[in-house]
PDB file of N, CA and C in Angstrom:
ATOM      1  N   UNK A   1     -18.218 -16.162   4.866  1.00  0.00           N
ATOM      2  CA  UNK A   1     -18.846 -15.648   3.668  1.00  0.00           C
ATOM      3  C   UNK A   1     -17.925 -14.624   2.997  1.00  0.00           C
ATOM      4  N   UNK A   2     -17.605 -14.525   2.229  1.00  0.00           N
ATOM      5  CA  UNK A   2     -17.180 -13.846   0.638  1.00  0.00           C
ATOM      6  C   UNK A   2     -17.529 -12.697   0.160  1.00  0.00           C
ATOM      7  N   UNK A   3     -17.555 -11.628   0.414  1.00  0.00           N
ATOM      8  CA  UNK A   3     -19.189 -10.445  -0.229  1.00  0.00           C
ATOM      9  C   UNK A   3     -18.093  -9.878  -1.546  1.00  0.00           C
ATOM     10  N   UNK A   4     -19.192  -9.454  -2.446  1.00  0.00           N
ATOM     11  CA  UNK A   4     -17.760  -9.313  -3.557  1.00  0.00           C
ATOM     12  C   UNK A   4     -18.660  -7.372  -3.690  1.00  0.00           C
ATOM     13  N   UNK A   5     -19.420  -6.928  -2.780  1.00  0.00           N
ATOM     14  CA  UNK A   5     -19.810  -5.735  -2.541  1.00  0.00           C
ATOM     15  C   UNK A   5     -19.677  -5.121  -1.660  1.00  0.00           C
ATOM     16  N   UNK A   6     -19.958  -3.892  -1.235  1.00  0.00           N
ATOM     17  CA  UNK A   6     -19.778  -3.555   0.353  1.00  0.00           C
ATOM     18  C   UNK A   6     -20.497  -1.654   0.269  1.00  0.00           C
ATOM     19  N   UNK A   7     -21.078  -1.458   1.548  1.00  0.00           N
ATOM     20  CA  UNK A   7     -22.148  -0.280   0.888  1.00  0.00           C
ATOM     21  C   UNK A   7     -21.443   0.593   2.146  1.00  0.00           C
ATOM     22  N   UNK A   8     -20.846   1.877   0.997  1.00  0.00           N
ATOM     23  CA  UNK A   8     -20.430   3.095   2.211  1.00  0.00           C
ATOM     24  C   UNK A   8     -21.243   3.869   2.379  1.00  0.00           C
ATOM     25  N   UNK A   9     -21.055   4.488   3.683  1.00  0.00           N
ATOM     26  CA  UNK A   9     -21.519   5.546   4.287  1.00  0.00           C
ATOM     27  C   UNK A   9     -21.162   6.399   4.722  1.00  0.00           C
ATOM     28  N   UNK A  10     -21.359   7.804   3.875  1.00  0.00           N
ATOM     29  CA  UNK A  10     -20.460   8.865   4.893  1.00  0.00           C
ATOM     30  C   UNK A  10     -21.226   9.661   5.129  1.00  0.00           C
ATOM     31  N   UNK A  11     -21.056  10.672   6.668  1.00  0.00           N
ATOM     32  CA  UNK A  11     -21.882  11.791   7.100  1.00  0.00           C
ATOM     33  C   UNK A  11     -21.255  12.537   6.796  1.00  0.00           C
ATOM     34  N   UNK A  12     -20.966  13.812   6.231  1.00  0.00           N
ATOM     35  CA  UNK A  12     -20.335  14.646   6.271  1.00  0.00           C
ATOM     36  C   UNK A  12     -20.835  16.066   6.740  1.00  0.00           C
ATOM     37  N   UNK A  13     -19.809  17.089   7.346  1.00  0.00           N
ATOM     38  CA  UNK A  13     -20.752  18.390   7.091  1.00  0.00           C
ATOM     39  C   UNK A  13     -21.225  19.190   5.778  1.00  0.00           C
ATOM     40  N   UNK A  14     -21.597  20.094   5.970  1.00  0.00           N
ATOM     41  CA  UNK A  14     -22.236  20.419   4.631  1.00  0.00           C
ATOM     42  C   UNK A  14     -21.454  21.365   3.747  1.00  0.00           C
ATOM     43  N   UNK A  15     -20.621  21.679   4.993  1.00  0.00           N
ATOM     44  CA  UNK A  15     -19.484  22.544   3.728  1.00  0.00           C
ATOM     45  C   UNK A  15     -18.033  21.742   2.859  1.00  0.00           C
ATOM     46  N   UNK A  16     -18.295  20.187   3.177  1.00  0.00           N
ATOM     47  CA  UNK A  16     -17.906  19.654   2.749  1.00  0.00           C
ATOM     48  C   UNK A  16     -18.407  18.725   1.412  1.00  0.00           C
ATOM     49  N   UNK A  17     -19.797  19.158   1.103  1.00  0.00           N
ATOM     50  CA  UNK A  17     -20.650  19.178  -0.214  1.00  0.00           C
ATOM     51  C   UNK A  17     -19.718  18.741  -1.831  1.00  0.00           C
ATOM     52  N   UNK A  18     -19.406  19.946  -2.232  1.00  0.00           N
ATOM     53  CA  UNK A  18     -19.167  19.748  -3.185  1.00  0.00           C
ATOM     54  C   UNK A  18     -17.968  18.961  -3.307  1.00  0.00           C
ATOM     55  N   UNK A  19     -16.691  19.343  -2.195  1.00  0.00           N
ATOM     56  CA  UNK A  19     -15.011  18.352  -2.786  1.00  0.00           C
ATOM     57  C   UNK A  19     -15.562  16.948  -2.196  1.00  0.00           C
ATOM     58  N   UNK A  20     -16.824  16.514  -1.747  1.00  0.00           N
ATOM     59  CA  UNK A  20     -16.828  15.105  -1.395  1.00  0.00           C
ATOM     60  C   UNK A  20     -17.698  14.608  -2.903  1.00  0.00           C
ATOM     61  N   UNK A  21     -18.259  15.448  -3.542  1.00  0.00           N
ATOM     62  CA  UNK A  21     -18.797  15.241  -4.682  1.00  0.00           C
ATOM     63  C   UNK A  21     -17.862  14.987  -6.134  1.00  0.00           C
ATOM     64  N   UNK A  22     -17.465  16.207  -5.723  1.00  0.00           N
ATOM     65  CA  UNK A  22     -15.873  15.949  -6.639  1.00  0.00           C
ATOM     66  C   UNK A  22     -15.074  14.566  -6.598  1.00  0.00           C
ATOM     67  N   UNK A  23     -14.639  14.418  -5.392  1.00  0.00           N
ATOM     68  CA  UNK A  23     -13.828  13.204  -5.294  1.00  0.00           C
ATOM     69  C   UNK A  23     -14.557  11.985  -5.454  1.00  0.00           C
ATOM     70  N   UNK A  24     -16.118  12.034  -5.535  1.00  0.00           N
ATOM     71  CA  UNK A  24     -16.677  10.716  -5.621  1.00  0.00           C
ATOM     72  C   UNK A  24     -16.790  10.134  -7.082  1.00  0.00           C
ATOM     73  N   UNK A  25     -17.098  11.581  -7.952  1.00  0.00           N
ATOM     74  CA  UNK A  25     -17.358  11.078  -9.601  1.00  0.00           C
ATOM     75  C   UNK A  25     -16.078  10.529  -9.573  1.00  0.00           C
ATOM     76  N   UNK A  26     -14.914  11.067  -9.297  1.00  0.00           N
ATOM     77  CA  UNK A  26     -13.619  10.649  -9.813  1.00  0.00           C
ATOM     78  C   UNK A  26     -13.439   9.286  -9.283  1.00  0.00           C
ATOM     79  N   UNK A  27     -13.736   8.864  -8.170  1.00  0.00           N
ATOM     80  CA  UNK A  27     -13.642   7.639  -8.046  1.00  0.00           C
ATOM     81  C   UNK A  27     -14.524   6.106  -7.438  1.00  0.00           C
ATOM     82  N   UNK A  28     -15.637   6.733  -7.841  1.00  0.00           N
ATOM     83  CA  UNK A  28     -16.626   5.681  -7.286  1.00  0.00           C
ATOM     84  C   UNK A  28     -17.572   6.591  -8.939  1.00  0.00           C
ATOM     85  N   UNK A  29     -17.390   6.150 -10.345  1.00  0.00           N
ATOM     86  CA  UNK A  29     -18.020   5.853 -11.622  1.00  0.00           C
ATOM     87  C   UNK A  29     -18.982   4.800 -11.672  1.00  0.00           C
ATOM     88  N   UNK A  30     -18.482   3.790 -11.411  1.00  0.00           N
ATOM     89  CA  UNK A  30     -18.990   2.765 -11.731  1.00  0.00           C
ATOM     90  C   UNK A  30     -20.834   2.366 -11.131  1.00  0.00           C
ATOM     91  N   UNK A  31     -21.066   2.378 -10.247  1.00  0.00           N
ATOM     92  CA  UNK A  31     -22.460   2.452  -9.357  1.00  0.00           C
ATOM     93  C   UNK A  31     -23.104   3.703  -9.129  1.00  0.00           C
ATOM     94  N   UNK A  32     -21.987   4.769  -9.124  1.00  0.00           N
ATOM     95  CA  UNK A  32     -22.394   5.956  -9.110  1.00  0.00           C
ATOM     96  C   UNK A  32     -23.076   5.951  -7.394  1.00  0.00           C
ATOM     97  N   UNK A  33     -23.792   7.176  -6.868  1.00  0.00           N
ATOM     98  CA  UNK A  33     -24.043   7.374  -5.301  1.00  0.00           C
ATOM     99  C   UNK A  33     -25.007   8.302  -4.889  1.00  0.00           C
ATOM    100  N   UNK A  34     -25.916   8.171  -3.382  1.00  0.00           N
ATOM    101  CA  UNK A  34     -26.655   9.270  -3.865  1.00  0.00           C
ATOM    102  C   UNK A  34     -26.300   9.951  -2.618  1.00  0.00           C
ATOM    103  N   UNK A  35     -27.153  11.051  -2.423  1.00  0.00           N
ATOM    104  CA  UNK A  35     -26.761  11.955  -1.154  1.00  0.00           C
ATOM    105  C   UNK A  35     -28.431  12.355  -0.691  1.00  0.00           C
ATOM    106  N   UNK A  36     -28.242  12.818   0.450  1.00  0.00           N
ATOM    107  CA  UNK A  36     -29.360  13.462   1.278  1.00  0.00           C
ATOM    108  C   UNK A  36     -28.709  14.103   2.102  1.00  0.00           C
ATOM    109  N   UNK A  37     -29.630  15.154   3.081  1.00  0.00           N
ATOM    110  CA  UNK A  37     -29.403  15.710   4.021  1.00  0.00           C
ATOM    111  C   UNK A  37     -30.208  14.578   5.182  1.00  0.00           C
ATOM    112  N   UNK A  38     -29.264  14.926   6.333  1.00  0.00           N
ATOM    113  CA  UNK A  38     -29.946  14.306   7.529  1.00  0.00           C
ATOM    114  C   UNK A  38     -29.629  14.894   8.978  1.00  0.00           C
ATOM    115  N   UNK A  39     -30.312  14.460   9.849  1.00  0.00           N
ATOM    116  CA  UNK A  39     -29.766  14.972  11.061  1.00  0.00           C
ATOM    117  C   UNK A  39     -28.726  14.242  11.823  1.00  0.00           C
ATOM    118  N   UNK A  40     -27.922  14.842  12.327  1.00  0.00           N
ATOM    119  CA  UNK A  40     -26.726  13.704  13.328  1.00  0.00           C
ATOM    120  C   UNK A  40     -26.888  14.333  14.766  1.00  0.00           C
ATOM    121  N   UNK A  41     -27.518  13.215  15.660  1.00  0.00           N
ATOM    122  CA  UNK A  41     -27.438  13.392  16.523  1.00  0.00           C
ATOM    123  C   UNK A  41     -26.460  12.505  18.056  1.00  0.00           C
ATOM    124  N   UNK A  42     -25.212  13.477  18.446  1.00  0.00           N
ATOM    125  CA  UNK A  42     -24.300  13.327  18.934  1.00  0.00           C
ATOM    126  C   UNK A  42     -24.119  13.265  20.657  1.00  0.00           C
ATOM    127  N   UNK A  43     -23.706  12.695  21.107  1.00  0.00           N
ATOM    128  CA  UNK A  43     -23.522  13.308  22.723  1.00  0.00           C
ATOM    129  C   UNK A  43     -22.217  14.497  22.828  1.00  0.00           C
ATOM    130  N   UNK A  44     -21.859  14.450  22.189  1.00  0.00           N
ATOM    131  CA  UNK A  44     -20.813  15.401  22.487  1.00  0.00           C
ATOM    132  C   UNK A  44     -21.147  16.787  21.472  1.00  0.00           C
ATOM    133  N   UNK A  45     -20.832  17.958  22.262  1.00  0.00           N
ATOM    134  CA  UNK A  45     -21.265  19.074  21.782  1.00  0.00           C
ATOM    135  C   UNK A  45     -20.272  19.640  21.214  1.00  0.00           C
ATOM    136  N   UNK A  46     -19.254  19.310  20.913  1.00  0.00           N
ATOM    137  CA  UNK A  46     -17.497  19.746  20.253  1.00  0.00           C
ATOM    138  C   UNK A  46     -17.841  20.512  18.855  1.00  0.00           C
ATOM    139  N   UNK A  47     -17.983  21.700  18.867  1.00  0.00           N
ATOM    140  CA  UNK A  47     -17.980  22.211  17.593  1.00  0.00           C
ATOM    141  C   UNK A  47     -19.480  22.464  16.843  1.00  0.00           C
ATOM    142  N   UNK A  48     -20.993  22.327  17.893  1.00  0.00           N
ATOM    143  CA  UNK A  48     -22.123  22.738  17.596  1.00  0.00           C
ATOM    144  C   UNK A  48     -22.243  24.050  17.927  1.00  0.00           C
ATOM    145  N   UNK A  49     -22.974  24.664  16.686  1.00  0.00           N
ATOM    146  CA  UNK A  49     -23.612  26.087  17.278  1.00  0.00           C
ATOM    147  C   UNK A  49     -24.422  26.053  18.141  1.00  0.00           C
ATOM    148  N   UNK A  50     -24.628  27.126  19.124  1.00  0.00           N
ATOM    149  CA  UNK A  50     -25.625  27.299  19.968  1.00  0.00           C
ATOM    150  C   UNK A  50     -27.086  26.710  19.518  1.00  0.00           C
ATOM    151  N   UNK A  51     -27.674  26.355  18.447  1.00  0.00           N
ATOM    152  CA  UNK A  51     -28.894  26.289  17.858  1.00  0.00           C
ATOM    153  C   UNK A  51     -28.939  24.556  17.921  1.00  0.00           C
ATOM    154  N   UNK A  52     -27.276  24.396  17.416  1.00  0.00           N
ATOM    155  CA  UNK A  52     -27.514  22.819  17.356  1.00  0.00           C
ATOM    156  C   UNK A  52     -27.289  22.160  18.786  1.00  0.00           C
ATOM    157  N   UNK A  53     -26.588  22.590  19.726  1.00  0.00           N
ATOM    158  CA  UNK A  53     -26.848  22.606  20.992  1.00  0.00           C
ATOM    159  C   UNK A  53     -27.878  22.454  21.573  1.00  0.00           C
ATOM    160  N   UNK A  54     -29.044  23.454  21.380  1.00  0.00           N
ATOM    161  CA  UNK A  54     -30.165  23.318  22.175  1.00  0.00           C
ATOM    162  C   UNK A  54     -31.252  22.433  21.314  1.00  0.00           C
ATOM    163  N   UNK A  55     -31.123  21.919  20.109  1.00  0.00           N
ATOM    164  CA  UNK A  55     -32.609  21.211  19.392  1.00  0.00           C
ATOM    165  C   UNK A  55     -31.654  19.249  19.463  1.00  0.00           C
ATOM    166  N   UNK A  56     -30.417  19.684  19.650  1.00  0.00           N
ATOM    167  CA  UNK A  56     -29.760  18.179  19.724  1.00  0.00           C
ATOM    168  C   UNK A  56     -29.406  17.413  18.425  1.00  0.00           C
ATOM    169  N   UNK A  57     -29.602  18.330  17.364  1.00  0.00           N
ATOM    170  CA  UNK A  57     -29.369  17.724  16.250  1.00  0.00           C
ATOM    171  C   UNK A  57     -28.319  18.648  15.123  1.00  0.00           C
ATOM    172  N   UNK A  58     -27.861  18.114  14.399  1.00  0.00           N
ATOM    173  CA  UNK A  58     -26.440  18.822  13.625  1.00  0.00           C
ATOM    174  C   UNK A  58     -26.547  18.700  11.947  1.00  0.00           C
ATOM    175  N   UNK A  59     -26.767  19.144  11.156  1.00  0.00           N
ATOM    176  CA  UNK A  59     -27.142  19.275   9.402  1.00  0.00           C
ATOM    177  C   UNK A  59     -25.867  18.159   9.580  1.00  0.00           C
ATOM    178  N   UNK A  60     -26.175  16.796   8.274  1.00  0.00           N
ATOM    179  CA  UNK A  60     -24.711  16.539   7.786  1.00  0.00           C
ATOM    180  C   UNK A  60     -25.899  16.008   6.254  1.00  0.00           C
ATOM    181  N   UNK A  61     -24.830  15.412   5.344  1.00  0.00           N
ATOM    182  CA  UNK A  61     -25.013  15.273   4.380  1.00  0.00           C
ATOM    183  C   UNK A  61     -24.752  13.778   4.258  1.00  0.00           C
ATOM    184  N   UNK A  62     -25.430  13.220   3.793  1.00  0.00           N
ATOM    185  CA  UNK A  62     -25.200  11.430   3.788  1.00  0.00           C
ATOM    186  C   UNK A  62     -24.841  10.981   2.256  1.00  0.00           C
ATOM    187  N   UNK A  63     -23.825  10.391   2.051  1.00  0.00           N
ATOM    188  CA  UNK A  63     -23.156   9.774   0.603  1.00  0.00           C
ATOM    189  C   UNK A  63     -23.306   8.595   0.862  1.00  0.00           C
ATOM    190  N   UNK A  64     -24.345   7.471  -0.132  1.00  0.00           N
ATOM    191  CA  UNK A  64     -23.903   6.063  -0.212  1.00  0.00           C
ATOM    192  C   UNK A  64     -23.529   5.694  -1.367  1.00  0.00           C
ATOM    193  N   UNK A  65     -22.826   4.881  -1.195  1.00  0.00           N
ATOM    194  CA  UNK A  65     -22.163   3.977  -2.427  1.00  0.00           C
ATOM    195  C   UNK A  65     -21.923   2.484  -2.293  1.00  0.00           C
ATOM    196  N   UNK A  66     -21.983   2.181  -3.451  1.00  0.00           N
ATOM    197  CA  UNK A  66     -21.821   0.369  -3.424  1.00  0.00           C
ATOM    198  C   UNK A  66     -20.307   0.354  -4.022  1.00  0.00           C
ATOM    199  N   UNK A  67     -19.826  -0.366  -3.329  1.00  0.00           N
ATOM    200  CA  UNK A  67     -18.490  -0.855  -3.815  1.00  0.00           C
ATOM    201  C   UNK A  67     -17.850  -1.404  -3.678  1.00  0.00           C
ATOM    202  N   UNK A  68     -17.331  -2.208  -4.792  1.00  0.00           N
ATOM    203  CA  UNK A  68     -16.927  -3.155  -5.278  1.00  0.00           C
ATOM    204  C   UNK A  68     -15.473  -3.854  -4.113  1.00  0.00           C
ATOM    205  N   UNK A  69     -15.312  -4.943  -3.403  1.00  0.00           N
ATOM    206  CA  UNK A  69     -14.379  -5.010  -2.866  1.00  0.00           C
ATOM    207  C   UNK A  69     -12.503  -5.169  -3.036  1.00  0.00           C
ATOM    208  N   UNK A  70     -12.545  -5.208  -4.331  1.00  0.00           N
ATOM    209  CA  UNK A  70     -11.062  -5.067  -4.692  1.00  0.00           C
ATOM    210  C   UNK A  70     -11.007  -3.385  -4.997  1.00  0.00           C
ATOM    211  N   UNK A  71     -12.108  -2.219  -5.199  1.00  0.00           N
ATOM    212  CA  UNK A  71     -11.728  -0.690  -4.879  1.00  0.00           C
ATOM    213  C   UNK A  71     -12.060   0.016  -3.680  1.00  0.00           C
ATOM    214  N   UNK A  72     -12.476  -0.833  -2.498  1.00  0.00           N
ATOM    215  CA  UNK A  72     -12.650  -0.712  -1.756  1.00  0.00           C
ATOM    216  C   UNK A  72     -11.632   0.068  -0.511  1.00  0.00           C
ATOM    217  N   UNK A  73     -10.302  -0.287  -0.640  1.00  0.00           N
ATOM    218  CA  UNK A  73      -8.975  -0.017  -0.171  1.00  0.00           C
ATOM    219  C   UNK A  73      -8.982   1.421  -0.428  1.00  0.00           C
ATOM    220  N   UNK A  74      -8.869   1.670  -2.216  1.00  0.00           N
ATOM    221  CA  UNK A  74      -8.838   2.899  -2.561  1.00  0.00           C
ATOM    222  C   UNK A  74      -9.311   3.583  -2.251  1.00  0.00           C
ATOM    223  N   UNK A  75     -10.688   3.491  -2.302  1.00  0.00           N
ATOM    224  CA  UNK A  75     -11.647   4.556  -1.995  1.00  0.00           C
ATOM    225  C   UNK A  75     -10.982   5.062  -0.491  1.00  0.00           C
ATOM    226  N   UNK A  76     -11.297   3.845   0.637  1.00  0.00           N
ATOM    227  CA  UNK A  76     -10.372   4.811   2.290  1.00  0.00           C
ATOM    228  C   UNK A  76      -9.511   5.430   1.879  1.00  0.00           C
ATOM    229  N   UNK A  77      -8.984   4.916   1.082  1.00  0.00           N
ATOM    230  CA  UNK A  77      -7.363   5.586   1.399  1.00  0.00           C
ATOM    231  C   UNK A  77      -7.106   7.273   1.178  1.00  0.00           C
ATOM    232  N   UNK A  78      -8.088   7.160  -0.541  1.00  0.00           N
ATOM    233  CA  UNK A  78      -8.224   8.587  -1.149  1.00  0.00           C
ATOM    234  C   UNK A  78      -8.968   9.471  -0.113  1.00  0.00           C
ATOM    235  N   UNK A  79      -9.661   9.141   0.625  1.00  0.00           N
ATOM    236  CA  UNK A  79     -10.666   9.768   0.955  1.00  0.00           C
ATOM    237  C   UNK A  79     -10.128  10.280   2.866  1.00  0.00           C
ATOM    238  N   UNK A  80      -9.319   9.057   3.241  1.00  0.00           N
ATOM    239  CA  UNK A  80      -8.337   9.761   4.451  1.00  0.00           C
ATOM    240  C   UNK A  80      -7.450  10.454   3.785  1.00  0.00           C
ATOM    241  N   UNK A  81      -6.567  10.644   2.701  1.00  0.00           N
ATOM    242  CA  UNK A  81      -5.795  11.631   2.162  1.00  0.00           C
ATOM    243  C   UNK A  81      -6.110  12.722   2.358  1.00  0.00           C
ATOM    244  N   UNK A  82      -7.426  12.928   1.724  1.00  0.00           N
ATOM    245  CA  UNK A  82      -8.143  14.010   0.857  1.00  0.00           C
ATOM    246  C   UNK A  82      -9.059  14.961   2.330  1.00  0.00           C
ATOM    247  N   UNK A  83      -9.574  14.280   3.361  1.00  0.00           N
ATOM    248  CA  UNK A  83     -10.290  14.634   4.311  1.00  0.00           C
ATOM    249  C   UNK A  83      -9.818  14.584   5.544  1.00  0.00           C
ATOM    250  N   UNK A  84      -8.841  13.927   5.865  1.00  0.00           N
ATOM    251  CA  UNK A  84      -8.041  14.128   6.987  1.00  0.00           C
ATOM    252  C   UNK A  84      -8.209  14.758   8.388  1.00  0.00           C
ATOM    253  N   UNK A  85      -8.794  14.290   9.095  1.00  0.00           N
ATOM    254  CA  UNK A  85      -9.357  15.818   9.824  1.00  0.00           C
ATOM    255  C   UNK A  85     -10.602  16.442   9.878  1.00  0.00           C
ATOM    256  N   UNK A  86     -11.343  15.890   8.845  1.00  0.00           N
ATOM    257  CA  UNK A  86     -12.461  17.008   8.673  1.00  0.00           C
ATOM    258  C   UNK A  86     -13.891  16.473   9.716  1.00  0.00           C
ATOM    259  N   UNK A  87     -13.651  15.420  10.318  1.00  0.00           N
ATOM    260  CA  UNK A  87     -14.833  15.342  11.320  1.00  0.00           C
ATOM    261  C   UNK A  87     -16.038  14.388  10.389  1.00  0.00           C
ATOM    262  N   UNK A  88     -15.363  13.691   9.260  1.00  0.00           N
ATOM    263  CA  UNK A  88     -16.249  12.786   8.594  1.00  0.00           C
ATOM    264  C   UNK A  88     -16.428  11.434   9.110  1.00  0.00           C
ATOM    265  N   UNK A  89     -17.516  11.010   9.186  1.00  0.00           N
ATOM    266  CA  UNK A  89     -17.674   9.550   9.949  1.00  0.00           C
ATOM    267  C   UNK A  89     -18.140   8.669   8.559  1.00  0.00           C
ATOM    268  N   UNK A  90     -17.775   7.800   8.693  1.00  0.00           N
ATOM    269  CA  UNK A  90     -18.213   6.393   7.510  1.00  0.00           C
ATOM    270  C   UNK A  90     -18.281   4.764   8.476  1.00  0.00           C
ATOM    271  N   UNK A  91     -19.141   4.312   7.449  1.00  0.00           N
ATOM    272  CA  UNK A  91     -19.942   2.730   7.468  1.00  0.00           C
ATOM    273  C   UNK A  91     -19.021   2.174   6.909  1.00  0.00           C
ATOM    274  N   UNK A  92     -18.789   0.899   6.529  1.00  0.00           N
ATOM    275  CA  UNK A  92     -18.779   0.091   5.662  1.00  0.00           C
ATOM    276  C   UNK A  92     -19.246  -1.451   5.990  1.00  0.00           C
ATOM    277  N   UNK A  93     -20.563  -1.740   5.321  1.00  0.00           N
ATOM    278  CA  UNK A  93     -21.075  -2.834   5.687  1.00  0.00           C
ATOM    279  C   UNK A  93     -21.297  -3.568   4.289  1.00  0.00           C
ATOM    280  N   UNK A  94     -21.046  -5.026   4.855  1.00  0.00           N
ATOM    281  CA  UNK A  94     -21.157  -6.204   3.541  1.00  0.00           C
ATOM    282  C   UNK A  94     -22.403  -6.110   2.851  1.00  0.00           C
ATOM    283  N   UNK A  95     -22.762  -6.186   1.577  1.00  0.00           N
ATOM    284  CA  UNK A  95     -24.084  -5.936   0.951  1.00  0.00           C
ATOM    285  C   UNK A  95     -24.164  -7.782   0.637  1.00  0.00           C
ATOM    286  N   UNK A  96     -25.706  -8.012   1.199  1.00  0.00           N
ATOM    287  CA  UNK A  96     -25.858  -9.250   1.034  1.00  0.00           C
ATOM    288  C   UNK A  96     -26.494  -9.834  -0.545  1.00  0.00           C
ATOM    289  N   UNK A  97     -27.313  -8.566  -0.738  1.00  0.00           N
ATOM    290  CA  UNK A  97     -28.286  -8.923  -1.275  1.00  0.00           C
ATOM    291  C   UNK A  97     -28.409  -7.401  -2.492  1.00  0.00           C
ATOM    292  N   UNK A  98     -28.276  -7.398  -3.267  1.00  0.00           N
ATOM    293  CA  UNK A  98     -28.978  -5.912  -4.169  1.00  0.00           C
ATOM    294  C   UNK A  98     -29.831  -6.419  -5.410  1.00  0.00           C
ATOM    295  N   UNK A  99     -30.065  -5.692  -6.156  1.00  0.00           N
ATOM    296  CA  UNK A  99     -31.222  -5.633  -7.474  1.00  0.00           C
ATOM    297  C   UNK A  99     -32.176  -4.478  -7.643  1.00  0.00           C
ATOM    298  N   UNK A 100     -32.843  -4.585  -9.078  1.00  0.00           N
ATOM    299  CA  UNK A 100     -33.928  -3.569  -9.417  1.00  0.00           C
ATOM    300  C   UNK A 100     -35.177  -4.373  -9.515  1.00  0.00           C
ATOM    301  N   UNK A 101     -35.658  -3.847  -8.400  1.00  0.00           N
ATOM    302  CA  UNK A 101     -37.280  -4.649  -8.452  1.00  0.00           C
ATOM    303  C   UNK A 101     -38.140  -3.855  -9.572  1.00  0.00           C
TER     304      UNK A 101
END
């Protein structure tokens, strides 16, 4: 199968808010994306505060986007440039199916 879409996902932390916001208008226009807060819950305790330690859960911020598979490349690429390091996890799964009901 062919998908000519593909739907990202990134967790990020939260002080990474706004330059993941920044970098998204600039390059994911087209579908545009939304965000929430959520919980991430990890086995490994590398870098939790004591608080997130003991309740088992960690603030991150969730970005999805639909996108298109020939900017698809770009988007990783800008986005390992740009974040390098920063402890961001991402999806990318084939979109089978979308619309406005």
């Amino acid at each position: 199968m062919n998908y000519t879409e593909y739907l990202v996902t990134l967790n990020i932390p939260p002080s990474l808010e706004e330059m993941i916001v920044d970098s998204l208008l600039l390059l994911e226009a087209e579908h545009g994306f939304s965000s929430f807060e959520v919980n991430a819950h990890h086995h490994e305790n590398k870098g939790l505060s004591l608080a997130e330690q003991v309740t088992g859960r960690q603030k991150r911020m969730r970005f999805q986007m639909y996108v298109e598979v020939t900017k698809l490349p770009t988007l990783l690429a800008q986005l390992r440039e740009e974040f390098s390091g920063s402890g961001i996890q991402y999806w990318v799964l084939p979109v089978i199916e979308s619309g406005v009901l």
